[in-house]
Protein backbone atom coordinates (compact mmCIF):
# COMPACT_ATOMS: atom_id res chain seq x y z
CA UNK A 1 81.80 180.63 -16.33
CA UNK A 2 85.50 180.53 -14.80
CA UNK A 3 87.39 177.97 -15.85
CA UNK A 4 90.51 176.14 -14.75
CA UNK A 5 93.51 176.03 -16.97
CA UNK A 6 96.24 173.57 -17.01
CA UNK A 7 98.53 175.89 -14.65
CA UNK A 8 95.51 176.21 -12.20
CA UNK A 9 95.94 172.40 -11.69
CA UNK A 10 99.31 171.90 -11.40
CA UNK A 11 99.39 174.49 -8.87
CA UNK A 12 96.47 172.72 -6.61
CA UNK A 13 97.91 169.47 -7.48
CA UNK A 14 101.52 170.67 -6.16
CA UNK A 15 99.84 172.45 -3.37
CA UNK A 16 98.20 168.95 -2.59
CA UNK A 17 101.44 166.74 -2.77
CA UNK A 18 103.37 169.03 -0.71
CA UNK A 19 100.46 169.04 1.70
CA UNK A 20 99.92 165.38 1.81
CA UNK A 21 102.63 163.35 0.54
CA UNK A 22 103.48 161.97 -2.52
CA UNK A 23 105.11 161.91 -6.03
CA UNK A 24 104.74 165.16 -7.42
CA UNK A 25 104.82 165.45 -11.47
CA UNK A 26 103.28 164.05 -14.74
CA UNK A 27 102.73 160.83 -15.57
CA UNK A 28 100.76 161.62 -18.89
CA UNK A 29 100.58 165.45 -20.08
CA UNK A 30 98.05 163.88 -22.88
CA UNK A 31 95.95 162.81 -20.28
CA UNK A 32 96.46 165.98 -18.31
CA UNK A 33 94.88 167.99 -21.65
CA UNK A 34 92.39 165.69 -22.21
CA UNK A 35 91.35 165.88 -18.43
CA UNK A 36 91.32 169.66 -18.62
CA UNK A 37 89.48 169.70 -21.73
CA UNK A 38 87.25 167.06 -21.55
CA UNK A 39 84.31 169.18 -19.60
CA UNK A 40 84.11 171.65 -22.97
CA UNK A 41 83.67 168.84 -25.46
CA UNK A 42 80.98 169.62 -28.24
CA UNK A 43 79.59 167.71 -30.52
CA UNK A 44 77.20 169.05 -33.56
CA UNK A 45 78.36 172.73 -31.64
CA UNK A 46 76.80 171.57 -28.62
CA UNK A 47 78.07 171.38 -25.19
CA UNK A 48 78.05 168.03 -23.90
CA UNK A 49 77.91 169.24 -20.42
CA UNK A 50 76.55 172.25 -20.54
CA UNK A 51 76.20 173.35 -16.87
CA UNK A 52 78.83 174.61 -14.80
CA UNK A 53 78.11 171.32 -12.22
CA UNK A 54 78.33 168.69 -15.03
CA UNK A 55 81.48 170.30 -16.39
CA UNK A 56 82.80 170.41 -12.83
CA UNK A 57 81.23 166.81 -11.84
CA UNK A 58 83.18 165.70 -15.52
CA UNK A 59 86.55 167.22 -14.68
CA UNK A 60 87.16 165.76 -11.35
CA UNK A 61 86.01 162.30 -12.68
CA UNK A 62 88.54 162.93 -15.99
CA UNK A 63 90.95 163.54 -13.75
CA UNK A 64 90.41 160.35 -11.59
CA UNK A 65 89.83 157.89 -14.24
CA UNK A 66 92.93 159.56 -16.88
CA UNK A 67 95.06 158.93 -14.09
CA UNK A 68 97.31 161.56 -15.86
CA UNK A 69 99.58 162.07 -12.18
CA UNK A 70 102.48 160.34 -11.19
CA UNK A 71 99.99 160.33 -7.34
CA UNK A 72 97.62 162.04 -6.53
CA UNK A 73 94.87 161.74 -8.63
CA UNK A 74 92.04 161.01 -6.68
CA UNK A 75 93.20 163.88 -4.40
CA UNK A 76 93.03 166.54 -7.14
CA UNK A 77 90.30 165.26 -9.16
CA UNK A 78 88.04 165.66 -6.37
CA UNK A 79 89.55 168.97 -5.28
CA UNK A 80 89.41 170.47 -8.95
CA UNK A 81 85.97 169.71 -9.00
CA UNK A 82 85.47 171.58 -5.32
CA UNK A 83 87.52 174.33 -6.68
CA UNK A 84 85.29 174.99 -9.86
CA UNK A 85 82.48 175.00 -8.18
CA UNK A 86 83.83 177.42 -5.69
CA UNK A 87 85.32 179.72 -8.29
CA UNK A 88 81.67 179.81 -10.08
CA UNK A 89 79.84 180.36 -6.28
CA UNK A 90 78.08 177.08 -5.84
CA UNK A 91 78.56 175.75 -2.13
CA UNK A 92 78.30 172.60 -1.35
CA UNK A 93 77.26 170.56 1.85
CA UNK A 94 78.78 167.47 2.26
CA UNK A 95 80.94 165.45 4.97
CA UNK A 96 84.71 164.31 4.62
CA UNK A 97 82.90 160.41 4.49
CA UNK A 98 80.68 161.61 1.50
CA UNK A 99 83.82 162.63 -0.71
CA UNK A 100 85.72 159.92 0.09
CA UNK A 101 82.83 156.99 -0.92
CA UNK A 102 82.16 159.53 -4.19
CA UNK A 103 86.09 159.39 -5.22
CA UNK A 104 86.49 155.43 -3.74
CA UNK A 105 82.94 154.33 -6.21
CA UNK A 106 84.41 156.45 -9.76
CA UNK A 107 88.05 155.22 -9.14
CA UNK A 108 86.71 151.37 -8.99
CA UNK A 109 84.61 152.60 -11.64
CA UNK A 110 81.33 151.83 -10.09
CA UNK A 111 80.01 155.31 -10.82
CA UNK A 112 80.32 156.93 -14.06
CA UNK A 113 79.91 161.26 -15.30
C-alpha cells in the first residue's frame, strides 16, 4: 500500500491554501502525527483498519476532527483521503454536493470512522 507521509500533506495542504485562501501553517504538529499515524494503529499486532479504504476513510476524518491546521482542515482531510485512494488506484464516483455533506456531517461530528 502507498502511504502518505507528513511532507506529502503539508505539500497538498499548502497547495490547498494557496489555491483557496487561508492561513497556511500548524496549529498542532502533535495532532498533525497523530493524524498521519492514526490509520496504522495496531493493537494485539493487528491493524485496526486494515484496508487501504478504512485507513484512507480514517485519515481524512483524523485530520478533520484533530483539527491539527491553523485552516484548512476540512479541505485537506477530505483531499488526503481522495489522494490515498488515488495513489493506491481506487476511483471514486461522487458529486462536489456528496463531499461536502460527508466533510459538513464528521466535522459536526454526526458521523464517526
Amino acid at each position: 500500500m502507498k502511504k502518505l507521509n507528513k511532507s506529502h500533506i503539508l505539500l497538498l495542504h499548502q497547495q490547498l491554501i494557496t489555491e483557496f485562501g487561508g492561513a497556511g501553517g500548524i496549529r498542532d504538529d502533535n495532532l498533525l502525527d497523530l493524524s498521519i499515524n492514526a490509520p496504522y494503529q495496531t493493537f494485539d499486532e493487528k491493524e485496526l483498519y486494515p484496508t487501504t479504504i478504512e485507513k484512507s476513510v480514517h485519515l481524512g476524518f483524523s485530520i478533520i476532527k484533530n483539527h491539527p491546521f491553523l485552516d484548512g482542515n476540512k479541505r485537506i482531510g477530505i483531499h488526503s483521503m481522495l489522494v490515498l485512494l488515488f495513489l493506491n488506484d481506487y476511483s471514486l464516483d461522487y458529486t462536489q454536493e456528496e463531499l461536502i455533506e460527508i466533510v459538513m456531517d464528521i466535522a459536526s461530528s454526526e458521523k464517526s470512522d
